[in-house]
Protein backbone atom coordinates (compact mmCIF):
# COMPACT_ATOMS: atom_id res chain seq x y z
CA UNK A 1 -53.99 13.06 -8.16
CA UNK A 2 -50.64 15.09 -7.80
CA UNK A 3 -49.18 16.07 -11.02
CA UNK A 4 -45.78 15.33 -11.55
CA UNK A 5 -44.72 19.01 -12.36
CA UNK A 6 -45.36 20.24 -8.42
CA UNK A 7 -43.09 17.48 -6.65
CA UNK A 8 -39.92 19.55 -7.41
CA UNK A 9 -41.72 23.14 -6.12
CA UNK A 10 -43.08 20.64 -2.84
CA UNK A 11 -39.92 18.74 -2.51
CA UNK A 12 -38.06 22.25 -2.38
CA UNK A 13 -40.70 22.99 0.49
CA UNK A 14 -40.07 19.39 2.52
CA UNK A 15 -36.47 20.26 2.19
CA UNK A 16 -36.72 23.96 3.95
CA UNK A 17 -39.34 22.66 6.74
CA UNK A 18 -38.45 18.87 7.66
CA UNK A 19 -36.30 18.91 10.95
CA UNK A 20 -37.21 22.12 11.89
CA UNK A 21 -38.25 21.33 15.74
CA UNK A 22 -37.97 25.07 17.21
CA UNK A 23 -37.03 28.76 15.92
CA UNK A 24 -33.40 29.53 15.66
CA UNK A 25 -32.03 32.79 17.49
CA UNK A 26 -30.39 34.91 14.47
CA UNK A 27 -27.00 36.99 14.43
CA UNK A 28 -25.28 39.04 11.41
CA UNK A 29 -24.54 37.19 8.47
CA UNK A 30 -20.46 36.98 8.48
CA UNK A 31 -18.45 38.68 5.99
CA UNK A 32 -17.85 36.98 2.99
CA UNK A 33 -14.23 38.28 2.78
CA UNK A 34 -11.56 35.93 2.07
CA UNK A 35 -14.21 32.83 1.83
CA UNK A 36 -14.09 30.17 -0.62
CA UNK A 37 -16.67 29.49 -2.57
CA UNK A 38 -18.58 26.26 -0.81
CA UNK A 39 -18.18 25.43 2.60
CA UNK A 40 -16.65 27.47 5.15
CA UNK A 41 -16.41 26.51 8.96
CA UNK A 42 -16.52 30.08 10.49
CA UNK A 43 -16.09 30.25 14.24
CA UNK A 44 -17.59 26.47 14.66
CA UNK A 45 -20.56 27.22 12.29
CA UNK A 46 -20.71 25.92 8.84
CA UNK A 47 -21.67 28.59 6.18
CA UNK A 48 -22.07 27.58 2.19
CA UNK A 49 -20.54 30.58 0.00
CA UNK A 50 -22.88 30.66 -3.55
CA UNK A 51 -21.81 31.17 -7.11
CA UNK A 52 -23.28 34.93 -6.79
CA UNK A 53 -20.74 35.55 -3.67
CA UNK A 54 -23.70 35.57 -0.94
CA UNK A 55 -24.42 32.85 1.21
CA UNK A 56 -27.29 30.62 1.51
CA UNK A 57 -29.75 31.80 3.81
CA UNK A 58 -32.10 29.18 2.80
CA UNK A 59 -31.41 25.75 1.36
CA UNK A 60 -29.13 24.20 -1.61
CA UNK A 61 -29.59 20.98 -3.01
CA UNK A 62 -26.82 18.19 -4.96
CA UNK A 63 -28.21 15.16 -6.15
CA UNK A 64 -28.53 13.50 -3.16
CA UNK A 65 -28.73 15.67 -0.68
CA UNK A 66 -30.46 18.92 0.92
CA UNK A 67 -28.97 21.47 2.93
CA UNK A 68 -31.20 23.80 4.97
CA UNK A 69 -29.94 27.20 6.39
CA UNK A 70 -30.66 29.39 9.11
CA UNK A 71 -31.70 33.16 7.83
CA UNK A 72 -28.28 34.23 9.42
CA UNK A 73 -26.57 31.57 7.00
CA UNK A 74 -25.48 28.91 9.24
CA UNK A 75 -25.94 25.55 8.09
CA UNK A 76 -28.91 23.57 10.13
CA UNK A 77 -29.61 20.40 9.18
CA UNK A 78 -29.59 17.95 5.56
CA UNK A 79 -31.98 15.37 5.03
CA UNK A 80 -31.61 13.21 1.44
CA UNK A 81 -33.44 14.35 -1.44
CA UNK A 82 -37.40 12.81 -1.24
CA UNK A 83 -38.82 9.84 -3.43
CA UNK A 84 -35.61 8.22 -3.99
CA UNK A 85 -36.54 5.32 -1.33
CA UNK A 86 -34.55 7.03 1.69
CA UNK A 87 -31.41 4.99 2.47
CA UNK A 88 -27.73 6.46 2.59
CA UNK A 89 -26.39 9.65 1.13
CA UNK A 90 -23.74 11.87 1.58
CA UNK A 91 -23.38 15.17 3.72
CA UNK A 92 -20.35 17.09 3.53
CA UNK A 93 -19.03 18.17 6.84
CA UNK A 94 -19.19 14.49 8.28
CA UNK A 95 -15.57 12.98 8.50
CA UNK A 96 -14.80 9.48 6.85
CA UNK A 97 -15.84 7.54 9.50
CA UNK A 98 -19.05 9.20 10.44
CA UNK A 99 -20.17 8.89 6.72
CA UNK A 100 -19.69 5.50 6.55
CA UNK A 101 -21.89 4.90 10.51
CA UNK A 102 -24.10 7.21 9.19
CA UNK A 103 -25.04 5.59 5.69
CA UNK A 104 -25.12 2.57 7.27
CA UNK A 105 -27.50 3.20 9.81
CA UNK A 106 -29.97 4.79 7.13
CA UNK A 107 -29.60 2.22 4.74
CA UNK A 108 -30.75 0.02 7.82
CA UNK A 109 -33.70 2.34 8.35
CA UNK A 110 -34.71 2.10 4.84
CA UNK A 111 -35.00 -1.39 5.16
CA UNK A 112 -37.06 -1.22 8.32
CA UNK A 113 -39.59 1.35 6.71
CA UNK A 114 -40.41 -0.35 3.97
CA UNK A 115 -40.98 -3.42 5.64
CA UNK A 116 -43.65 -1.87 7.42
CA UNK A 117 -45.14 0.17 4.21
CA UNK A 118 -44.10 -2.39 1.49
CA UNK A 119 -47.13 -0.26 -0.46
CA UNK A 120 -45.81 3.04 -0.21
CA UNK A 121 -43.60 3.73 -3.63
CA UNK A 122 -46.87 2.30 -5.43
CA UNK A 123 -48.93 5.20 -3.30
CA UNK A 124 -46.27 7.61 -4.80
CA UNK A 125 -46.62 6.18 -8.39
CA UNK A 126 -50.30 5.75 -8.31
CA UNK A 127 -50.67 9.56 -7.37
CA UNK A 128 -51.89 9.28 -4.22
CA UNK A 129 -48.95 10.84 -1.39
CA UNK A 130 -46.53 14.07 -2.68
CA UNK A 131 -43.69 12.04 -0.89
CA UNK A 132 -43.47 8.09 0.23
CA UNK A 133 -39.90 8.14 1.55
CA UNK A 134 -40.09 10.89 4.19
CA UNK A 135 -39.14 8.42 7.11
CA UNK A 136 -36.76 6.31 5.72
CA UNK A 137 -33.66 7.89 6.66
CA UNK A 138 -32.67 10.36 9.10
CA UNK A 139 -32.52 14.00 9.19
CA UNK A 140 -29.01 15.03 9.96
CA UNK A 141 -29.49 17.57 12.34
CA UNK A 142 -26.29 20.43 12.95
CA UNK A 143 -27.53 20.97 17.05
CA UNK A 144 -27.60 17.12 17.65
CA UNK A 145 -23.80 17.12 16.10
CA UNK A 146 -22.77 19.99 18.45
CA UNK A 147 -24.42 18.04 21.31
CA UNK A 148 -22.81 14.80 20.03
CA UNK A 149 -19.29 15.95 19.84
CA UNK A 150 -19.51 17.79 23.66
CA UNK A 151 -20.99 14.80 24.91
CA UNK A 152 -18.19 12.51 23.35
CA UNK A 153 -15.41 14.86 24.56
CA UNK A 154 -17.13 14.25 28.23
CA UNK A 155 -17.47 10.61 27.62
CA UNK A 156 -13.68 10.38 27.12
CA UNK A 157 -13.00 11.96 29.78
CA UNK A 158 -15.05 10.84 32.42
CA UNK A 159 -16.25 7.85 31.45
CA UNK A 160 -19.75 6.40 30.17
CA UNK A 161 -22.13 3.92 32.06
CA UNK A 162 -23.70 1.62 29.61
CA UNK A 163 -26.10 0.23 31.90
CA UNK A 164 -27.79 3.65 32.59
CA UNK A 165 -26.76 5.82 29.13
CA UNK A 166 -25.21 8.26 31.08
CA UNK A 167 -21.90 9.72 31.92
CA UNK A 168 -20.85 10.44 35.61
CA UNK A 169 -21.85 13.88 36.82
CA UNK A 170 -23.17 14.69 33.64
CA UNK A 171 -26.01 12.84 33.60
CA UNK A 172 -28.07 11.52 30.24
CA UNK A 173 -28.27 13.06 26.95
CA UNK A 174 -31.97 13.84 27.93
CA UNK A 175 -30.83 15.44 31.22
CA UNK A 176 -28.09 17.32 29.11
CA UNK A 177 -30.85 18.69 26.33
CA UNK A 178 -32.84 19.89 28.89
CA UNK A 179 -30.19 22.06 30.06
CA UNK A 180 -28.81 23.37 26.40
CA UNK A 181 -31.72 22.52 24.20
CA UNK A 182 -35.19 23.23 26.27
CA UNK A 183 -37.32 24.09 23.95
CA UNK A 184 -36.56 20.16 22.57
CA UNK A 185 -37.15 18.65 26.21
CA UNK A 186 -40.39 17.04 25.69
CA UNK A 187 -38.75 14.90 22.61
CA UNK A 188 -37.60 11.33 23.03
CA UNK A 189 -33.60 10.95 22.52
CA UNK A 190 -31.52 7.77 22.76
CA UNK A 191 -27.44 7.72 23.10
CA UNK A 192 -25.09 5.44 22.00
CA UNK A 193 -21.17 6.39 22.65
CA UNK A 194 -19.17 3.81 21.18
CA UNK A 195 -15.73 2.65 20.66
CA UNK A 196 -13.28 0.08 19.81
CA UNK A 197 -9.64 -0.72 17.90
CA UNK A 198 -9.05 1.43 14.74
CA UNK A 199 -8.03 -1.05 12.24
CA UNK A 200 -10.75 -3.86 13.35
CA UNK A 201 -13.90 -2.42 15.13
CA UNK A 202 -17.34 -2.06 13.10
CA UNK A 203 -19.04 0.78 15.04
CA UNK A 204 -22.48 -0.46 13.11
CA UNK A 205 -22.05 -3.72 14.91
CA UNK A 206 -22.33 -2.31 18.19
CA UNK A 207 -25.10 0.07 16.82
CA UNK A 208 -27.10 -3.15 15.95
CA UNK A 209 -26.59 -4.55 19.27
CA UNK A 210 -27.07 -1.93 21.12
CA UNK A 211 -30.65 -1.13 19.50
CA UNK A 212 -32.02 -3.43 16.74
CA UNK A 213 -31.82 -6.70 18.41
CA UNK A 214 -32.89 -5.31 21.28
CA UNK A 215 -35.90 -4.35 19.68
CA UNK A 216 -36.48 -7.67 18.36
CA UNK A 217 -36.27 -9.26 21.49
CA UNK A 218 -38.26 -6.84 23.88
CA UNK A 219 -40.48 -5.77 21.17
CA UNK A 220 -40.01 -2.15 22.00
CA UNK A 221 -39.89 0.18 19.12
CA UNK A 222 -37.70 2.53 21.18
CA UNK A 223 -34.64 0.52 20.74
CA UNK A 224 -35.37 0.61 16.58
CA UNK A 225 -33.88 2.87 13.87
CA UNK A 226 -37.21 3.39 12.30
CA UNK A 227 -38.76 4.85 15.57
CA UNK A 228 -36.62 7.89 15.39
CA UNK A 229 -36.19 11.00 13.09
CA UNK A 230 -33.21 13.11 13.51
CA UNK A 231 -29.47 11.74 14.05
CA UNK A 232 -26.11 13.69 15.20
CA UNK A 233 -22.78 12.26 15.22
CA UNK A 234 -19.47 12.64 16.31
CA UNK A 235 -15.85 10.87 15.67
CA UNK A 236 -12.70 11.39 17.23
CA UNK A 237 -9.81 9.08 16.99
CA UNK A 238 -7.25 8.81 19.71
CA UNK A 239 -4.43 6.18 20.47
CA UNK A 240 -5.28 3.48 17.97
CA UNK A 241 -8.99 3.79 18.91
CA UNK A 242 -12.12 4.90 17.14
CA UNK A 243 -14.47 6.64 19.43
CA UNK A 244 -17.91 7.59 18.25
CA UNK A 245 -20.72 9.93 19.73
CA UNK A 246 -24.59 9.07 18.18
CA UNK A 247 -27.34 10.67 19.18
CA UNK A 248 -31.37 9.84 17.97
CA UNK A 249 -33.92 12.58 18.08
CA UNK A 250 -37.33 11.77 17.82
């Protein structure tokens, strides 16, 4: 049986090693002249200035929510805290917009985890697993944003075929990774770039179209939330429009 008094030391350990899918390339810490403390967005990397004036070169964790570092301080990837049943929770550097896609779209995954492992907060309770919500919402991954936002900037301005998930003369998002990202080739990734009026469209709408029902009716798990991991996102707004960049990682 796991003792109660380890989950915090393990949880700290799931935080630091969930997501991780290949070894970052380092650089030189930045100075910390002239930060704030918190979050600072230094030449398009995010970097978390601590109470001691250093910056995290490991994780931090709020109430909800875990941040993971590289060892050159730039912010990787959050994930929500474990055994609190998965679901929505917040991560700083998403816009309005993208929080609200994004906690929808885990509290949807939630619901599709434990419907297929109704048993697993009892296995928690009873002793039996160190964590029973690993899966349940997505891993909110810093590289998938980057890709996301270039890959919505190229969708606006060339265009996006539906039909084939791809945009013309740029290919797919798994053509794209293999270019950028290969050391992440051999993982399965599915693309959604979205968009509709401002005051009126429900981006999580065309997210459940798109995949869920899908799944439903062809039975294919690769069209359902639960099937993947590890999530980027990007928003833009332009001319009364919401546009909207997802990427799935699994």
């Amino acid at each position: 049986m796991i003792r109660k008094k380890d989950v915090r030391r393990m949880a700290a350990i799931l935080c630091v090693m969930t997501g991780m899918s290949g070894i970052p390339a380092y650089a030189a810490v930045p100075e910390t002249l002239g930060a704030k403390p918190g979050w600072n967005q230094i030449s398009g990397n995010w970097y978390y200035l601590m109470g001691n004036g250093a910056w995290s070169t490991d994780f931090i964790e709020d109430e909800n929510t875990c941040y993971t570092f590289t060892k050159d301080g730039i912010f990787s990837y959050a994930r929500k805290n474990p055994n609190t049943r998965g679901g929505a929770y917040p991560v700083d550097m998403l816009d309005q917009k993208e929080q609200e896609l994004f906690d929808e779209m885990n509290d949807e995954k939630s619901d599709l985890f434990f419907d297929a492992y109704p048993d697993a907060e009892d296995d928690y309770d009873n002793g039996d697993v160190e964590f029973y919500d690993g899966q349940a919402s997505f891993v909110l991954d810093q590289t998938l944003n980057e890709i996301a936002e270039k890959r919505l900037s190229l969708a606006m301005e060339k265009g996006y075929s539906k039909s084939r998930n791809m945009i013309p003369g740029e290919g797919t998002v798994s053509d794209y990774i293999k270019n950028v990202l290969p050391e992440r080739k051999s993982a399965t990734f599915f693309e959604m770039y979205l968009w509709g009026p401002e005051e009126t469209y429900d981006p999580y709408d065309s997210v459940m179209i798109r995949m869920q029902e899908k799944a439903d009716r062809k039975n294919d798990k690769k069209y359902s939330l639960e099937y993947y991991r590890r999530m980027g996102i990007a928003h833009e707004n332009r001319d009364g429009k919401d546009y909207y960049m997802v990427v799935l990682e699994r």
